[in-house]
C-alpha atoms as a PDB file:
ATOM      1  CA  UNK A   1      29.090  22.213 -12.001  1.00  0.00           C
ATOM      2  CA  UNK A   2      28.708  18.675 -13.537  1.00  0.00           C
ATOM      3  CA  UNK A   3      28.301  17.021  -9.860  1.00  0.00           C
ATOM      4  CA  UNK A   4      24.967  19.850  -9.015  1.00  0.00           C
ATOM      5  CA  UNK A   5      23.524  18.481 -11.779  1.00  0.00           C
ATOM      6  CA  UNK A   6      23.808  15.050 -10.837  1.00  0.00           C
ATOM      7  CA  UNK A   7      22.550  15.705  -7.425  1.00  0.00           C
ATOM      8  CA  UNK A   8      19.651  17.898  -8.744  1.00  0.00           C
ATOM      9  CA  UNK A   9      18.895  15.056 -11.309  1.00  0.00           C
ATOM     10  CA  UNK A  10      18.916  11.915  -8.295  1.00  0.00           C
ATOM     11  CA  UNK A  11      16.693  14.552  -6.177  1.00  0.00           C
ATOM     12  CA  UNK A  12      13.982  14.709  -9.300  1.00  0.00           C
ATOM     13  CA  UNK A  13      14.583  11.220  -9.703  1.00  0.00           C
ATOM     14  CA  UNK A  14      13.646  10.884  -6.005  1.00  0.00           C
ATOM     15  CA  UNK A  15      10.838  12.944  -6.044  1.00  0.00           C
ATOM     16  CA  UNK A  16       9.161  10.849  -9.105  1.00  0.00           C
ATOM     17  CA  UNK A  17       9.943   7.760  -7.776  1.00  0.00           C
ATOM     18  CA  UNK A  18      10.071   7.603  -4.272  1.00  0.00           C
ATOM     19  CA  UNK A  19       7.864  10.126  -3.265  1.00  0.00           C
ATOM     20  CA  UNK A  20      10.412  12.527  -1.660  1.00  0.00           C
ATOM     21  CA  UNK A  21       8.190  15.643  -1.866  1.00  0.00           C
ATOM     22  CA  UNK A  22       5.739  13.917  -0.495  1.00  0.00           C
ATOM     23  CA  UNK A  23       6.594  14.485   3.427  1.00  0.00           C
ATOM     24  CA  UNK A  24       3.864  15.746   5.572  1.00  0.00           C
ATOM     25  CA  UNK A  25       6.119  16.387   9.029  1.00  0.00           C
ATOM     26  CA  UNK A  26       6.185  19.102  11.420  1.00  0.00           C
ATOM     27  CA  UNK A  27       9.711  19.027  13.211  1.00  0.00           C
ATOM     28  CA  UNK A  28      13.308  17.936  11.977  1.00  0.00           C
ATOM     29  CA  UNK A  29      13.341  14.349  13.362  1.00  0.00           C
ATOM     30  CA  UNK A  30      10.217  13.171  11.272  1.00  0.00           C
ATOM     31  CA  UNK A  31      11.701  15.485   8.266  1.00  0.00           C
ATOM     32  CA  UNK A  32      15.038  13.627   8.501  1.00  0.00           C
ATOM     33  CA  UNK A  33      13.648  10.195   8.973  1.00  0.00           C
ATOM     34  CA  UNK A  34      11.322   9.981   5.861  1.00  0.00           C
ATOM     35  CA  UNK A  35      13.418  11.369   3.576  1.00  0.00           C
ATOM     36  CA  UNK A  36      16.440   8.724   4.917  1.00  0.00           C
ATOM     37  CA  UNK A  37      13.587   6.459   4.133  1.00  0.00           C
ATOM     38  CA  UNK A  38      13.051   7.514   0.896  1.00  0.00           C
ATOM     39  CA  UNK A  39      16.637   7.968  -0.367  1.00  0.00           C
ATOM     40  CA  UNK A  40      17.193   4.335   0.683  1.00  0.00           C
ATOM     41  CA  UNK A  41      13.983   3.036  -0.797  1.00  0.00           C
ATOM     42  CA  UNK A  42      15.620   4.679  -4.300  1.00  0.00           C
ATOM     43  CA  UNK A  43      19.165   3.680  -3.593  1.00  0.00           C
ATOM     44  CA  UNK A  44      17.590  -0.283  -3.454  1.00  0.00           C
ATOM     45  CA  UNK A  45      15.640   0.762  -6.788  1.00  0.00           C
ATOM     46  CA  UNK A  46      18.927   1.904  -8.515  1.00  0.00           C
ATOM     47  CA  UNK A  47      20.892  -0.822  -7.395  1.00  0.00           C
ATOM     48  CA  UNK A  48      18.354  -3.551  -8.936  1.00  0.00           C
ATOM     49  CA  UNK A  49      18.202  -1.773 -11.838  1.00  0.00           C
ATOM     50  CA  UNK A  50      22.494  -1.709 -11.672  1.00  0.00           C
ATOM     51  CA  UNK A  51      22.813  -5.616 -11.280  1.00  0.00           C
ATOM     52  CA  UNK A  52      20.751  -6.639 -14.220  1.00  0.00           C
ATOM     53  CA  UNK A  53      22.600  -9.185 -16.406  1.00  0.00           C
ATOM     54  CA  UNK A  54      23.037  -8.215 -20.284  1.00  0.00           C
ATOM     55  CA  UNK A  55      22.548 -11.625 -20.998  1.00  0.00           C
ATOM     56  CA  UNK A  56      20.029 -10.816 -24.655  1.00  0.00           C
ATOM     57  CA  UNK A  57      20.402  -7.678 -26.266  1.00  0.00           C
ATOM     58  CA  UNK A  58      16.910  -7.610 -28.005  1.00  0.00           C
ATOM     59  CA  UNK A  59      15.641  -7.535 -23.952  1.00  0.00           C
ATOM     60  CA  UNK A  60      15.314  -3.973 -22.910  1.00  0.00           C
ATOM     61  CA  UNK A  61      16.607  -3.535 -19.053  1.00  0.00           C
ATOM     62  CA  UNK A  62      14.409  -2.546 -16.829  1.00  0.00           C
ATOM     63  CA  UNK A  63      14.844   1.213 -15.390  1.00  0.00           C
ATOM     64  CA  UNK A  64      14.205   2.313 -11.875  1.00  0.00           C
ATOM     65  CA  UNK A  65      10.265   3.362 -12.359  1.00  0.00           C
ATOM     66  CA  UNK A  66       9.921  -0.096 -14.008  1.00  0.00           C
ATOM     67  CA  UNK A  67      11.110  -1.694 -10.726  1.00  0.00           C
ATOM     68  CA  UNK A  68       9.337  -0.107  -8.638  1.00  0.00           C
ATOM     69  CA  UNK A  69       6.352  -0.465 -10.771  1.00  0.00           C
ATOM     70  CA  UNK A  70       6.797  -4.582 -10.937  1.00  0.00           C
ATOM     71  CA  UNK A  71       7.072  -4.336  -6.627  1.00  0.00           C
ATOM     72  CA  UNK A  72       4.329  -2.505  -6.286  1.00  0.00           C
ATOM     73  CA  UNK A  73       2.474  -4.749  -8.479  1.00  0.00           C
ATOM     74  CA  UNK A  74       3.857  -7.878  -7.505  1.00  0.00           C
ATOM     75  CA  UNK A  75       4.736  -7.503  -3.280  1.00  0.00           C
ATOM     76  CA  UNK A  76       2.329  -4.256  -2.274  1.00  0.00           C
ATOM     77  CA  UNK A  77      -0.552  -5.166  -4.035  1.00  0.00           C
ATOM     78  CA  UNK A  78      -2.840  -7.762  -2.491  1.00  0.00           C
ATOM     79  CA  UNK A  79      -6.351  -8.748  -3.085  1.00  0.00           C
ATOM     80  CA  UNK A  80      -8.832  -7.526  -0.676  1.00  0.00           C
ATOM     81  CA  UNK A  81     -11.664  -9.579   1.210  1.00  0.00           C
ATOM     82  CA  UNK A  82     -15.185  -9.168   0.092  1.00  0.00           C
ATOM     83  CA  UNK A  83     -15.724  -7.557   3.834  1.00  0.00           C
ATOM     84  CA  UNK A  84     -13.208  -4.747   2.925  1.00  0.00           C
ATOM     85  CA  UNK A  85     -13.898  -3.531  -0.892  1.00  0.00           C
ATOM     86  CA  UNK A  86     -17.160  -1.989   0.206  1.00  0.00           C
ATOM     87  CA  UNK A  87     -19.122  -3.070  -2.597  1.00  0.00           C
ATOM     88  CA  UNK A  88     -22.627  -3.145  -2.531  1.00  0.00           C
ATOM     89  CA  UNK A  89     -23.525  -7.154  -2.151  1.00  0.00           C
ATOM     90  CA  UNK A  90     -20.364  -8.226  -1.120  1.00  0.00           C
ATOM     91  CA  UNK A  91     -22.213  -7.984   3.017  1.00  0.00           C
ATOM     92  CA  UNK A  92     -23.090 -10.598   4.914  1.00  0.00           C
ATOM     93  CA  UNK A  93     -26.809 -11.749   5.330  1.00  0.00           C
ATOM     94  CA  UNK A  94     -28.541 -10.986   8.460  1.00  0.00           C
ATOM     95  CA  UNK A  95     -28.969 -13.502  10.812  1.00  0.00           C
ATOM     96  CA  UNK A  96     -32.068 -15.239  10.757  1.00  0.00           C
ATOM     97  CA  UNK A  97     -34.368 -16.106  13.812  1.00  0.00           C
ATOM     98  CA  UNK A  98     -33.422 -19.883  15.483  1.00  0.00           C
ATOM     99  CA  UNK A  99     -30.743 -20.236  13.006  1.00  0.00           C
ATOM    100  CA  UNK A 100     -28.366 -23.373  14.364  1.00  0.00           C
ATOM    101  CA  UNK A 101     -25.521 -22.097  12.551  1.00  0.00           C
ATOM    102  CA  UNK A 102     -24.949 -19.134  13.544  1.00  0.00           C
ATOM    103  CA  UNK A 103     -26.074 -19.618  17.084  1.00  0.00           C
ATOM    104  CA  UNK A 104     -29.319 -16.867  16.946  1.00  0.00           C
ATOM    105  CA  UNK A 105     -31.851 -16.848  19.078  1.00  0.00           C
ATOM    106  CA  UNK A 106     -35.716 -15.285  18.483  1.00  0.00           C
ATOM    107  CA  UNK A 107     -35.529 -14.078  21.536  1.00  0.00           C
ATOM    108  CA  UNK A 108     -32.175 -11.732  21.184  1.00  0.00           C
ATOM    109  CA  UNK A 109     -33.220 -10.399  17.848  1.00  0.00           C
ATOM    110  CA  UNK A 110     -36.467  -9.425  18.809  1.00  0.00           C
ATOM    111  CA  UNK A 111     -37.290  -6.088  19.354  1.00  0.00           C
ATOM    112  CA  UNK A 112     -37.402  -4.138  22.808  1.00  0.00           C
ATOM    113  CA  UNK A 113     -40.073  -3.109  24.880  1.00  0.00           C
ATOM    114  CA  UNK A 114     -39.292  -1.298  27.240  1.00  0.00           C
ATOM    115  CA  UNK A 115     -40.508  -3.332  29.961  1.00  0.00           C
ATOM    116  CA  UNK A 116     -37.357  -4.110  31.987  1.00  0.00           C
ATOM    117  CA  UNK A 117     -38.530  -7.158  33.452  1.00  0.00           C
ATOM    118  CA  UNK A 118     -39.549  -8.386  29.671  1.00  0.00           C
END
């Protein structure tokens, strides 16, 4: 009975961690392959939290959420470009009319007429 309880325990484990119940497939193959995905993902959690040296006792070891919260901090997260946050004033500025920089021309920003010979 001892050894369902450990498995039921790594599965909740998995589940809070890893996002095991978090599968959105519709056939076996994509069922299988994310939750292979996500047992590995927690075995690599629980074996960095395995090989930490007890150098100091006063430092308190770092457990398999605290892991995963440091990589997801540290390697996942990355600052986004003004051009992606979506924030109002973060656009760029319209070009202007005979602007040498950006290469605008009066005539292609003004407006049509209808007139197909112009």
């Amino acid at each position: 009975m001892v050894a369902r309880w450990s498995i039921e325990e790594l599965f909740q484990i998995g589940k809070g961690q890893v996002g095991l119940d978090h599968y959105q497939v519709r056939g076996w193959t994509g069922w299988h392959r994310f939750t292979t995905l996500a047992m590995l993902a927690l075995a690599v959690l629980t074996i960095l939290a395995a090989q930490q040296p007890d150098a100091d006792p006063e430092i308190i070891a770092l457990t398999v959420a605290g892991i995963r919260r440091l990589l997801n901090a540290f390697v996942l997260a990355r600052p986004l470009s003004p051009a992606h946050t979506g924030r109002p004033g973060d656009e760029q500025p319209e070009p202007k009319p005979d602007d040498p920089t950006t290469g605008a021309r009066a005539e292609s920003l003004a407006p049509e007429t209808g007139d197909p010979l112009g």
